[in-house]
Protein backbone atom coordinates (compact mmCIF):
# COMPACT_ATOMS: atom_id res chain seq x y z
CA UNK A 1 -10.48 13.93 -9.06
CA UNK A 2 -8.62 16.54 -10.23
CA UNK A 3 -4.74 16.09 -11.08
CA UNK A 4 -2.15 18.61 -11.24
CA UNK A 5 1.14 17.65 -11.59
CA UNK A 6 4.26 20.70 -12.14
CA UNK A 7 7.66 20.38 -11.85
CA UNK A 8 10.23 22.88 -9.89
CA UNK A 9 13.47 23.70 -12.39
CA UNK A 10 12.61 20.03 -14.14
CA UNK A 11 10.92 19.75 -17.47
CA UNK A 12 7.53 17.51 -16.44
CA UNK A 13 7.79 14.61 -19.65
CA UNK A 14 4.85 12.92 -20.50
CA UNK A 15 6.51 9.53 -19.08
CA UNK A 16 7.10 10.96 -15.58
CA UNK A 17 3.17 12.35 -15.90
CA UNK A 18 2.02 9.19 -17.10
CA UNK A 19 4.27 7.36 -14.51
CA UNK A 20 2.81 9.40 -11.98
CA UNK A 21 -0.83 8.83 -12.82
CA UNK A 22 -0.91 5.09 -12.88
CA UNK A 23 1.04 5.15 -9.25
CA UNK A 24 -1.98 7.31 -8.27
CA UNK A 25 -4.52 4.95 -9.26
CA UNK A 26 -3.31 2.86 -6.35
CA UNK A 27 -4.89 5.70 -3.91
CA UNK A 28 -7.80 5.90 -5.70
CA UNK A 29 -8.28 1.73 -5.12
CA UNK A 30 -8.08 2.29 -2.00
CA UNK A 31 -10.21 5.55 -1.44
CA UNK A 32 -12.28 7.33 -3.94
CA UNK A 33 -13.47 10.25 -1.97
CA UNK A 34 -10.26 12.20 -3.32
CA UNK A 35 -11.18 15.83 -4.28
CA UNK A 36 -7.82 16.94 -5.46
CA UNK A 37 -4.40 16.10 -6.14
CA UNK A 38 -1.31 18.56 -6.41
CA UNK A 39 2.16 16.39 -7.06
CA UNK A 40 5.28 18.86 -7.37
CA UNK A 41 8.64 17.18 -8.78
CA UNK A 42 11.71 19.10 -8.32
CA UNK A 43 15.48 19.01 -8.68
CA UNK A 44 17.84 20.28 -6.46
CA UNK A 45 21.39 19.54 -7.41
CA UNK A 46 21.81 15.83 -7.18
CA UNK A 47 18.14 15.51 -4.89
CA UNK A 48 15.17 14.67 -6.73
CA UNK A 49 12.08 15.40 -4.45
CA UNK A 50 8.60 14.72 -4.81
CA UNK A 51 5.44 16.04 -2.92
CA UNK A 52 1.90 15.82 -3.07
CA UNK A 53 -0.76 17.26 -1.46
CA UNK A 54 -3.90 15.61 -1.56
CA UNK A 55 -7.09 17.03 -0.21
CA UNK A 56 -10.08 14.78 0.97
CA UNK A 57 -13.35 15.67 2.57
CA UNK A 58 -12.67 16.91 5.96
CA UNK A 59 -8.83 16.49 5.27
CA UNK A 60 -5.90 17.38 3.90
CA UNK A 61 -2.93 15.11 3.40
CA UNK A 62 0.82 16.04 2.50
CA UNK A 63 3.84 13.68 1.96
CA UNK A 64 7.03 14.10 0.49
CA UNK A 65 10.49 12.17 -0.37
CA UNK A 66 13.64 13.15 -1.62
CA UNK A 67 15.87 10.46 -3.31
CA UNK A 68 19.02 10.93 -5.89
CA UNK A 69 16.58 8.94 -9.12
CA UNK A 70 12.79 10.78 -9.56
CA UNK A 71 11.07 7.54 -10.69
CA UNK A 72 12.11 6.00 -6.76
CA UNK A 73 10.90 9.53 -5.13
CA UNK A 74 7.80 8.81 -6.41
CA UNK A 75 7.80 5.43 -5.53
CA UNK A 76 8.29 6.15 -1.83
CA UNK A 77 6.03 8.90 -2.06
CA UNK A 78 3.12 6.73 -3.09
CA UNK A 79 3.98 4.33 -0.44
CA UNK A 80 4.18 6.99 1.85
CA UNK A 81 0.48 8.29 0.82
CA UNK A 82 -0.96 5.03 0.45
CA UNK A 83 -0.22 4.02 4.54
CA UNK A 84 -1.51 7.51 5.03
CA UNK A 85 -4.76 7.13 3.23
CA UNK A 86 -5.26 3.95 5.00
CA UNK A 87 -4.71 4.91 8.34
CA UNK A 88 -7.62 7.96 7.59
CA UNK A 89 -10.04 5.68 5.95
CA UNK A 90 -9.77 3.42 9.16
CA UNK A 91 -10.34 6.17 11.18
CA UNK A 92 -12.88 7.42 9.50
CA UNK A 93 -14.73 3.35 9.83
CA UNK A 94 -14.24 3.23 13.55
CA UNK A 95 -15.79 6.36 14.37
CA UNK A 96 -19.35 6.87 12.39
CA UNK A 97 -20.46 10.03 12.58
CA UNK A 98 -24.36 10.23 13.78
CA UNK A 99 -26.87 11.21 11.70
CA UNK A 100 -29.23 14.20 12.57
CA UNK A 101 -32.29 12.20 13.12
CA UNK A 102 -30.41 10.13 15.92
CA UNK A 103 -29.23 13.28 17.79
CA UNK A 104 -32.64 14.53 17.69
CA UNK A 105 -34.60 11.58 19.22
CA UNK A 106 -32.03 10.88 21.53
């Protein structure tokens, strides 16, 4: 997985990163086909916003949530990606795709 996180007129400390990362581990419990990971923190006036894109095989998910602390932006924004995650992973489980050698000797 690989993890880019930049900030937008904020200054990205190595406790918001680190905060960050271990709230990210909780998508990676739940699915571990995650290809890559783009989180963008910003600050606009009194808003703190956070957004993540996260791209999976097949898919590409985005989320974002805008709060007045940065630590609680993130928290939404994990919860956020988490039910999103879930929902694809369950979709993914009730629809298998076929397999070539089916198609063919059907």
């Amino acid at each position: 997985m690989n993890l880019t996180i930049s900030g937008h007129h904020l200054e990205v400390t190595p406790a918001i990163r680190e905060y960050a990362m271990t709230k990210l581990m909780r998508v990676n419990r739940h699915f571990d086909h995650v290809i890559d990971v783009s989180v963008v923190l910003s600050v606009d006036k009194l808003q703190q916003k956070a957004e993540i894109n996260l791209h999976l095989r097949g898919k590409d998910i985005h989320c974002e949530s805008i709060d007045g602390n940065l630590y609680t932006a993130i928290d939404c924004l994990i919860d956020k990606l988490d039910r999103q995650v879930i929902k694809h992973k369950e979709c993914m489980q009730a629809r298998p795709q076929e397999s070539p050698k089916r198609q063919a000797l059907a």
